[in-house]
PDB file of N, CA and C in Angstrom:
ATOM      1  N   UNK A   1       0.817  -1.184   0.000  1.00  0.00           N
ATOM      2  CA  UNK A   1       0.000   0.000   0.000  1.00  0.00           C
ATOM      3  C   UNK A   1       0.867   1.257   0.000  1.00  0.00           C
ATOM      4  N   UNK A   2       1.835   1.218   0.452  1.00  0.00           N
ATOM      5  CA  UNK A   2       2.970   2.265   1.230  1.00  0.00           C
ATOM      6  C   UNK A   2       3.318   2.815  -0.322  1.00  0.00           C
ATOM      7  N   UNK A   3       4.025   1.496  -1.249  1.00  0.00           N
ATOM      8  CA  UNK A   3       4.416   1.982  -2.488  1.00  0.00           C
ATOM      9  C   UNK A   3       3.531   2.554  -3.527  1.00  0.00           C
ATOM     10  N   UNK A   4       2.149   2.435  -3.517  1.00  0.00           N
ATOM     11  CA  UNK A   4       1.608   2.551  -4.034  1.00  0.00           C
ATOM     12  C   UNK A   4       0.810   4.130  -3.991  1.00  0.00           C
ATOM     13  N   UNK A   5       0.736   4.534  -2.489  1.00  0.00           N
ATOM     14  CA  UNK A   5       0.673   5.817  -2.464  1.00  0.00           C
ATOM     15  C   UNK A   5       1.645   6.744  -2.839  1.00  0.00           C
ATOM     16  N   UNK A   6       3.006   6.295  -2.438  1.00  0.00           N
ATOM     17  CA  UNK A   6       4.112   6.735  -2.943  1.00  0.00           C
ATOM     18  C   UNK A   6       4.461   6.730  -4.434  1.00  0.00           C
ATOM     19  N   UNK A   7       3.593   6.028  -5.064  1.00  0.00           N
ATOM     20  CA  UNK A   7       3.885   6.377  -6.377  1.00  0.00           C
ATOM     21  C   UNK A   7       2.776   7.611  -6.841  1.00  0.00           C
ATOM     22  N   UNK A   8       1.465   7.427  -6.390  1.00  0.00           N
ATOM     23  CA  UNK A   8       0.241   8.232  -6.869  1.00  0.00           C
ATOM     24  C   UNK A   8       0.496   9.695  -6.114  1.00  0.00           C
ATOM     25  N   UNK A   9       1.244  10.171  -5.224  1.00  0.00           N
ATOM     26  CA  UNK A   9       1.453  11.423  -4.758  1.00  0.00           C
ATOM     27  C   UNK A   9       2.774  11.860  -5.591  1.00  0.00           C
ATOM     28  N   UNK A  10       3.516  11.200  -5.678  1.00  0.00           N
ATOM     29  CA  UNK A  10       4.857  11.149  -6.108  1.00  0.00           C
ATOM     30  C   UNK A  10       6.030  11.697  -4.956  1.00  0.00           C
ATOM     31  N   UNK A  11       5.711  10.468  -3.841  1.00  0.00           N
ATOM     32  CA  UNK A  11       6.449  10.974  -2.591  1.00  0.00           C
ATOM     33  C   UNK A  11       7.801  10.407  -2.671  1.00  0.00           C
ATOM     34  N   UNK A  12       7.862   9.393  -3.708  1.00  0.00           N
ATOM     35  CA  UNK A  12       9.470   8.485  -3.426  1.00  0.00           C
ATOM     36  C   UNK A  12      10.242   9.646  -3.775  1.00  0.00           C
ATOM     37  N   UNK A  13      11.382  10.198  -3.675  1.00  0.00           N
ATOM     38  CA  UNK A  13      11.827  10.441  -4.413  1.00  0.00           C
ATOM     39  C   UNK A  13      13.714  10.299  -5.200  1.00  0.00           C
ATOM     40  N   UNK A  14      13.674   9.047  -5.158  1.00  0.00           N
ATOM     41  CA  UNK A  14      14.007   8.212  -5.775  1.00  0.00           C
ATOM     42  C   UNK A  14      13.916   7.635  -6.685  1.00  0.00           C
ATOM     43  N   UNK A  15      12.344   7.687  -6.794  1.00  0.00           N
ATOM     44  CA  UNK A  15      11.667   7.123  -7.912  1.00  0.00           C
ATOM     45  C   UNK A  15      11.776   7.634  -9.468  1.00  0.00           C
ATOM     46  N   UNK A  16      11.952   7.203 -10.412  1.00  0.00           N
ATOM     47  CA  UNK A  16      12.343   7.931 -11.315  1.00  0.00           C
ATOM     48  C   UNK A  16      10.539   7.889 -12.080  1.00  0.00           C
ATOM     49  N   UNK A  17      10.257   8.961 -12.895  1.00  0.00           N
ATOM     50  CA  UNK A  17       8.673   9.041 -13.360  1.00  0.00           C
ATOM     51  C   UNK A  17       9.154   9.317 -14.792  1.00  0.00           C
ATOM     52  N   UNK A  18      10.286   9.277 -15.083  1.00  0.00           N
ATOM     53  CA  UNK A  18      10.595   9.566 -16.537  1.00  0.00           C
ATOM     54  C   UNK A  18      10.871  11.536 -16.882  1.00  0.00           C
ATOM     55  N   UNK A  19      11.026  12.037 -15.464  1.00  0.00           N
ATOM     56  CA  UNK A  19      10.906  13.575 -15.590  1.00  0.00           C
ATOM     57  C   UNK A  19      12.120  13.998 -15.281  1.00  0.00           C
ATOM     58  N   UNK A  20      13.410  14.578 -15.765  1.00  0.00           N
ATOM     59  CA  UNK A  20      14.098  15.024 -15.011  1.00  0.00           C
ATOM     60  C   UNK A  20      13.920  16.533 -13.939  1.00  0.00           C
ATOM     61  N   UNK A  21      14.925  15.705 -12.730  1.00  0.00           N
ATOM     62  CA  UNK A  21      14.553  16.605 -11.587  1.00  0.00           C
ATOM     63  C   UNK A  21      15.486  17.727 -11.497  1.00  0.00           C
ATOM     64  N   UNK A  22      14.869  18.768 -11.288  1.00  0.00           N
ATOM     65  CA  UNK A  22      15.556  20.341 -11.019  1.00  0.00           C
ATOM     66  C   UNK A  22      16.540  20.555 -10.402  1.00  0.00           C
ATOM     67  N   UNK A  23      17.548  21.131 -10.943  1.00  0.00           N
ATOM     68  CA  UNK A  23      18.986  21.234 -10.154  1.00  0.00           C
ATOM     69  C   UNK A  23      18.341  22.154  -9.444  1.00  0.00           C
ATOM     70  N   UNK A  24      19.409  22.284  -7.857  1.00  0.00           N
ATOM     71  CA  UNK A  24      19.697  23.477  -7.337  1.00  0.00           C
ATOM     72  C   UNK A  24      19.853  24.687  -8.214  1.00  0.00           C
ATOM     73  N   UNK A  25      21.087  24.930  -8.603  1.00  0.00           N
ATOM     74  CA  UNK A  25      21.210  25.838  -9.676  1.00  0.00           C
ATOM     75  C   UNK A  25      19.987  26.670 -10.520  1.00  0.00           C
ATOM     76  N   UNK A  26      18.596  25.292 -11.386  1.00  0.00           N
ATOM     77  CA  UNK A  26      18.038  25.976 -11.836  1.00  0.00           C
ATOM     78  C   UNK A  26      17.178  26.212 -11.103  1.00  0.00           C
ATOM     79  N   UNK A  27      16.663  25.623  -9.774  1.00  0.00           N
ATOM     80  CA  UNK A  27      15.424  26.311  -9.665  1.00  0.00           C
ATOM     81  C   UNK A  27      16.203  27.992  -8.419  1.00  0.00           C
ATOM     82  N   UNK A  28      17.362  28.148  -8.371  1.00  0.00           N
ATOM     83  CA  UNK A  28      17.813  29.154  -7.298  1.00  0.00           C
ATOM     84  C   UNK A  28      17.611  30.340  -8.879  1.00  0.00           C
ATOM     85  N   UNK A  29      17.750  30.197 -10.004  1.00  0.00           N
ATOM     86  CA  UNK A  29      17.815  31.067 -11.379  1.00  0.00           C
ATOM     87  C   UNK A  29      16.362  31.336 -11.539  1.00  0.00           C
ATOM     88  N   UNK A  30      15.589  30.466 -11.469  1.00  0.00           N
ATOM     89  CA  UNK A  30      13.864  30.733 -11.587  1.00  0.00           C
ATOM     90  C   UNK A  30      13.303  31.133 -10.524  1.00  0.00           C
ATOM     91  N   UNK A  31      13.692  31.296  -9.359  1.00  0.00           N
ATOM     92  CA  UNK A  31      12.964  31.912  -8.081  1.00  0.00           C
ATOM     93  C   UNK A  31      13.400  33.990  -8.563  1.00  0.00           C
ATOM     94  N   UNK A  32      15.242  33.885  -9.032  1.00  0.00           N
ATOM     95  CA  UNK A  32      15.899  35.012  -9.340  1.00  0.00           C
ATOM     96  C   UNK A  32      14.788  35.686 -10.580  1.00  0.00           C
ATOM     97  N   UNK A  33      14.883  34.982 -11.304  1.00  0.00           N
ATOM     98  CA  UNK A  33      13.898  35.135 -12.473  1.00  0.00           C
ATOM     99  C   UNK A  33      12.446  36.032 -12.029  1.00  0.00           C
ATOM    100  N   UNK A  34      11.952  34.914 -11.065  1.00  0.00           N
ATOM    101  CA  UNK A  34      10.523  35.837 -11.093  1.00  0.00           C
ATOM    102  C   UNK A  34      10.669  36.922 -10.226  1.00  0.00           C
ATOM    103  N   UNK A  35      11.537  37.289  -8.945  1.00  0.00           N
ATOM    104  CA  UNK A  35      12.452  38.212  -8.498  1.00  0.00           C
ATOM    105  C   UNK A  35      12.336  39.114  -9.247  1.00  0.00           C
ATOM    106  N   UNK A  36      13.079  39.469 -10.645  1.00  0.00           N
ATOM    107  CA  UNK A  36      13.254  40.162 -11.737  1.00  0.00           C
ATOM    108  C   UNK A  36      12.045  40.699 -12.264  1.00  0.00           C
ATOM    109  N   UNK A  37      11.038  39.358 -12.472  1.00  0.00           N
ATOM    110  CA  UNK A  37       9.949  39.879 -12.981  1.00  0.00           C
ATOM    111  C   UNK A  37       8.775  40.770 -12.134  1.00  0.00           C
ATOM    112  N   UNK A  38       8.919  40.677 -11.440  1.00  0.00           N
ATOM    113  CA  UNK A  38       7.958  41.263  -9.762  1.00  0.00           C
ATOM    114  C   UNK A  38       8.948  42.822 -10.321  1.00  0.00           C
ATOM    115  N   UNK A  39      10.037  42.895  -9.884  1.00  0.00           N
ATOM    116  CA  UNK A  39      10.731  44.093 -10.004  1.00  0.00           C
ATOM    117  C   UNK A  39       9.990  44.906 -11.576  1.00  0.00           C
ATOM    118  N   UNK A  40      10.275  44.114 -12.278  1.00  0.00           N
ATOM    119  CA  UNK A  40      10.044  44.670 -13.853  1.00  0.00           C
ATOM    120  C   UNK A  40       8.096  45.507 -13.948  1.00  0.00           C
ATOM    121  N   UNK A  41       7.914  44.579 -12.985  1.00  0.00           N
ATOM    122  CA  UNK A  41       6.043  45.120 -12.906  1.00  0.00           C
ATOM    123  C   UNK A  41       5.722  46.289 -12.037  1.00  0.00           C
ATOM    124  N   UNK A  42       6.774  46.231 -11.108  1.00  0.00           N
ATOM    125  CA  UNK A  42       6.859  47.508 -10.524  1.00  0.00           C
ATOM    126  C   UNK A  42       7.070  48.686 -10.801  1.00  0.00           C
ATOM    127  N   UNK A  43       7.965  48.633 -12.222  1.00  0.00           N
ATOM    128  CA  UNK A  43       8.656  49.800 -12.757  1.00  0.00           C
ATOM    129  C   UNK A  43       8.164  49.853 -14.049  1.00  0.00           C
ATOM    130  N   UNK A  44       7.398  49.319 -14.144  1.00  0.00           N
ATOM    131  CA  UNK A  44       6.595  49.141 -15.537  1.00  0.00           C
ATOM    132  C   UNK A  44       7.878  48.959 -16.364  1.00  0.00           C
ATOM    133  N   UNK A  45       8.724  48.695 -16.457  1.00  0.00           N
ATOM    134  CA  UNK A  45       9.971  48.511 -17.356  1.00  0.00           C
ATOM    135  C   UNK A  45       9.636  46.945 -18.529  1.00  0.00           C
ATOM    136  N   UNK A  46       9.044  47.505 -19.169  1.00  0.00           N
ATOM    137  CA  UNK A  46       8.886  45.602 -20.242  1.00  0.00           C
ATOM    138  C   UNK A  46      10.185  45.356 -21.111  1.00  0.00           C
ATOM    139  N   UNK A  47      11.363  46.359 -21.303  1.00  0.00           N
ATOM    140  CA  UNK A  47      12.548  45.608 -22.147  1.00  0.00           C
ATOM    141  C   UNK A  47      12.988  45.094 -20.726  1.00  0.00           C
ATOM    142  N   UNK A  48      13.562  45.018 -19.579  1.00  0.00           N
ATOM    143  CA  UNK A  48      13.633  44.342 -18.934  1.00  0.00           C
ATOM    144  C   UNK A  48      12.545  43.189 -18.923  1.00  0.00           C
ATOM    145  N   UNK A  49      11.524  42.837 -18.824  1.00  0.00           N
ATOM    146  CA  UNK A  49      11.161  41.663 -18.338  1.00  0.00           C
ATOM    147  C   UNK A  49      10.900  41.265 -19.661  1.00  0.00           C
ATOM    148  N   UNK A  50      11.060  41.870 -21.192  1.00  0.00           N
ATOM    149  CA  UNK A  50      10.953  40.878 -22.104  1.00  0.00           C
ATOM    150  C   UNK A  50      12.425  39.936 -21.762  1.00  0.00           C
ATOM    151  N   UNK A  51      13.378  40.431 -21.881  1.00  0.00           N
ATOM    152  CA  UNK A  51      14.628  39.658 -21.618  1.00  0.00           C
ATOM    153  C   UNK A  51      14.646  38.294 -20.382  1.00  0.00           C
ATOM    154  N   UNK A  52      14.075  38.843 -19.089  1.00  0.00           N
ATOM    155  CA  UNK A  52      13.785  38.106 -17.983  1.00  0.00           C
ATOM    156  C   UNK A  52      12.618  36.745 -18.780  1.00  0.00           C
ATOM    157  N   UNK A  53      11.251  37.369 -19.511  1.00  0.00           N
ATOM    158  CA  UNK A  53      10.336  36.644 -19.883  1.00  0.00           C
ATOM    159  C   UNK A  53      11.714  35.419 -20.865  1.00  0.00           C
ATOM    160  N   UNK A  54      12.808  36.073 -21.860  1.00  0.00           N
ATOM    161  CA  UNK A  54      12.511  35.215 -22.925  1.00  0.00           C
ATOM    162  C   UNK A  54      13.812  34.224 -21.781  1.00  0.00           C
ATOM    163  N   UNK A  55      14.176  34.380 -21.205  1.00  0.00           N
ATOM    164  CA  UNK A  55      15.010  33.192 -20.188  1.00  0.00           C
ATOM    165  C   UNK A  55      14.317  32.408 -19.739  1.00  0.00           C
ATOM    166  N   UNK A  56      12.891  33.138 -18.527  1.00  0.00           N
ATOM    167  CA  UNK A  56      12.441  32.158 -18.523  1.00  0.00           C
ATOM    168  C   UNK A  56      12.277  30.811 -19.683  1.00  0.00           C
ATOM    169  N   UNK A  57      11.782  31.452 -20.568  1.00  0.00           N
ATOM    170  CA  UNK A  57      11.110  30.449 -21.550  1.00  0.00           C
ATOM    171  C   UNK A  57      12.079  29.436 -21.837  1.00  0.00           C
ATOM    172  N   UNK A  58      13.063  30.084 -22.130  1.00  0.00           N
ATOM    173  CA  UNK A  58      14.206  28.952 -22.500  1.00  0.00           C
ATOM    174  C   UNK A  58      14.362  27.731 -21.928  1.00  0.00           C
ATOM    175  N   UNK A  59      14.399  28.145 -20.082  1.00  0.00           N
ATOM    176  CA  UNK A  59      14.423  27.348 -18.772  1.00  0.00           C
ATOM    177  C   UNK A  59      13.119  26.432 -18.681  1.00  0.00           C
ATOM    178  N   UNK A  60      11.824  26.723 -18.991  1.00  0.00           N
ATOM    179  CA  UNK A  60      10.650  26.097 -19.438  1.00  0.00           C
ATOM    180  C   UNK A  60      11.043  24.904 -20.118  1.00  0.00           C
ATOM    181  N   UNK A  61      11.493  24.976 -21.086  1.00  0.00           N
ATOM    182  CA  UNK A  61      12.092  23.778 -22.103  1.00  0.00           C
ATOM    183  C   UNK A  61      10.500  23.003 -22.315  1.00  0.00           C
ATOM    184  N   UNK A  62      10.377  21.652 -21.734  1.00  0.00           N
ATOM    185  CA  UNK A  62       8.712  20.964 -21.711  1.00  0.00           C
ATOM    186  C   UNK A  62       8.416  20.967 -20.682  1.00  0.00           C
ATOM    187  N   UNK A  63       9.049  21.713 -19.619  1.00  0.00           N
ATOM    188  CA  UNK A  63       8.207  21.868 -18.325  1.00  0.00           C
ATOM    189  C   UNK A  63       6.800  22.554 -18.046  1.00  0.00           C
ATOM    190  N   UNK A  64       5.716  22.132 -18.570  1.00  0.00           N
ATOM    191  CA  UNK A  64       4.197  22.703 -18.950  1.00  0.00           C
ATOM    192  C   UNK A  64       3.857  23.755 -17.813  1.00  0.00           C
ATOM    193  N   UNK A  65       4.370  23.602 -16.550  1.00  0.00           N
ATOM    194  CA  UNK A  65       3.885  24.492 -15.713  1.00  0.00           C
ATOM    195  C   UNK A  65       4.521  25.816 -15.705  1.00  0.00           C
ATOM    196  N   UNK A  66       6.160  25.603 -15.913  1.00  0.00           N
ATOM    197  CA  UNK A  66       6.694  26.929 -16.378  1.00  0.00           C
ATOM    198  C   UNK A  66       6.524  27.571 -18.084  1.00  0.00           C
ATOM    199  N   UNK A  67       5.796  26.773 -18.598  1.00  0.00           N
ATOM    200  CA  UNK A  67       5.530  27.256 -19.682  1.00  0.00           C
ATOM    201  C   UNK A  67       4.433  28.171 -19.727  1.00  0.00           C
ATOM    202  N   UNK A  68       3.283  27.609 -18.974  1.00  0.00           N
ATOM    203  CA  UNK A  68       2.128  28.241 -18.188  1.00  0.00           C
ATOM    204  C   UNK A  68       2.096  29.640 -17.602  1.00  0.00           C
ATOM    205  N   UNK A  69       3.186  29.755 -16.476  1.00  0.00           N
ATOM    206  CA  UNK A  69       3.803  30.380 -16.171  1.00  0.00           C
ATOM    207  C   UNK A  69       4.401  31.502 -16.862  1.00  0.00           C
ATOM    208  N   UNK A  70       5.248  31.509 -17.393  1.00  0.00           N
ATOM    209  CA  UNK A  70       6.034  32.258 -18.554  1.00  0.00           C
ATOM    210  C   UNK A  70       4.532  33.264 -19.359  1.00  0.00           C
ATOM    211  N   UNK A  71       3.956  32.273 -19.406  1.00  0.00           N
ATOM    212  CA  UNK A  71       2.537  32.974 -20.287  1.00  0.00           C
ATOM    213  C   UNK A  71       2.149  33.471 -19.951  1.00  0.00           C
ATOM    214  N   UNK A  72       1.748  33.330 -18.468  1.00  0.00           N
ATOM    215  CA  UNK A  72       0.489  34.403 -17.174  1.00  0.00           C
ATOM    216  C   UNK A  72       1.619  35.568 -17.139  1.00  0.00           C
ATOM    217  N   UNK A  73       2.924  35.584 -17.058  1.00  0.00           N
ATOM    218  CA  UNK A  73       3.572  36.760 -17.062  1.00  0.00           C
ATOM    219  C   UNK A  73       3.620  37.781 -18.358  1.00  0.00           C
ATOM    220  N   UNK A  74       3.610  37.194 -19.520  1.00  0.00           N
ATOM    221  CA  UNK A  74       3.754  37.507 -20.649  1.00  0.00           C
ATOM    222  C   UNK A  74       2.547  38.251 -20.638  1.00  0.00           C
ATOM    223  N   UNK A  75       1.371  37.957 -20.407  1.00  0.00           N
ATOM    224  CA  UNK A  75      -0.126  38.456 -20.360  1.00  0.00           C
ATOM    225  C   UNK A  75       0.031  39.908 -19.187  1.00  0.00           C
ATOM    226  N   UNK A  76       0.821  40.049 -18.229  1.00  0.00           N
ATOM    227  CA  UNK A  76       0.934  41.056 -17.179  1.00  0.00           C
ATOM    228  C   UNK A  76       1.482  41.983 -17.689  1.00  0.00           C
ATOM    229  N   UNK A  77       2.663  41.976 -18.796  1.00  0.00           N
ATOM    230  CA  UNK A  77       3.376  43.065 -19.457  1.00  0.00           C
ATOM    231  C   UNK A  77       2.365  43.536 -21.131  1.00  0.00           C
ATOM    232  N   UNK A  78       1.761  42.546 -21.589  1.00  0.00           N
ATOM    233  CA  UNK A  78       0.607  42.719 -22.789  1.00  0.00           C
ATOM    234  C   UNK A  78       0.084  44.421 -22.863  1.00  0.00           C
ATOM    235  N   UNK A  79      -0.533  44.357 -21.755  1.00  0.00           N
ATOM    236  CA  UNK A  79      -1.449  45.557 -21.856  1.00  0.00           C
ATOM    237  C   UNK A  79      -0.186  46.851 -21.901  1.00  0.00           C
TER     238      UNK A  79
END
C-alpha cells in the first residue's frame, strides 16, 4: 500500500517518473527570475522583463507548468 501511495502522490523520491529533476542551480535562477519579474512590474519597465520573460522560456524547455507560467507573465506586461 505504502508503495503505491508513494507512487500516486509522487512521494518516493528516488523514484524515477521519466521527468528530469531540477537542479539546485536551476530552480535558485527561476525563483531570481521571477524576483526580476515582480521588479520589472513595478517599474513598468517591459525591455527588462521581455529579456527576464525570454530566459524564462528557454528554462521552461517541456516543463508545462513553467511554460504556463512564462505565459500568465507575458499576459501582465501585454497591456
Amino acid at each position: 500500500m505504502k508503495s503505491a501511495l508513494n507512487l500516486k502522490l509522487g512521494a518516493d523520491p528516488g523514484a524515477s517518473h521519466g521527468e528530469d529533476a531540477m537542479s539546485y542551480a536551476e530552480a535558485k535562477e527561476i525563483a531570481l527570475l521571477r524576483q526580476e519579474l515582480r521588479a520589472c512590474l513595478n517599474r513598468a519597465d517591459r525591455e527588462a522583463a521581455a529579456r527576464a520573460l525570454d530566459r524564462l522560456a528557454q528554462m521552461a524547455g517541456n516543463d508545462n507548468e513553467l511554460v504556463a507560467e512564462a505565459r500568465r507573465w507575458a499576459l501582465r506586461f501585454a497591456s
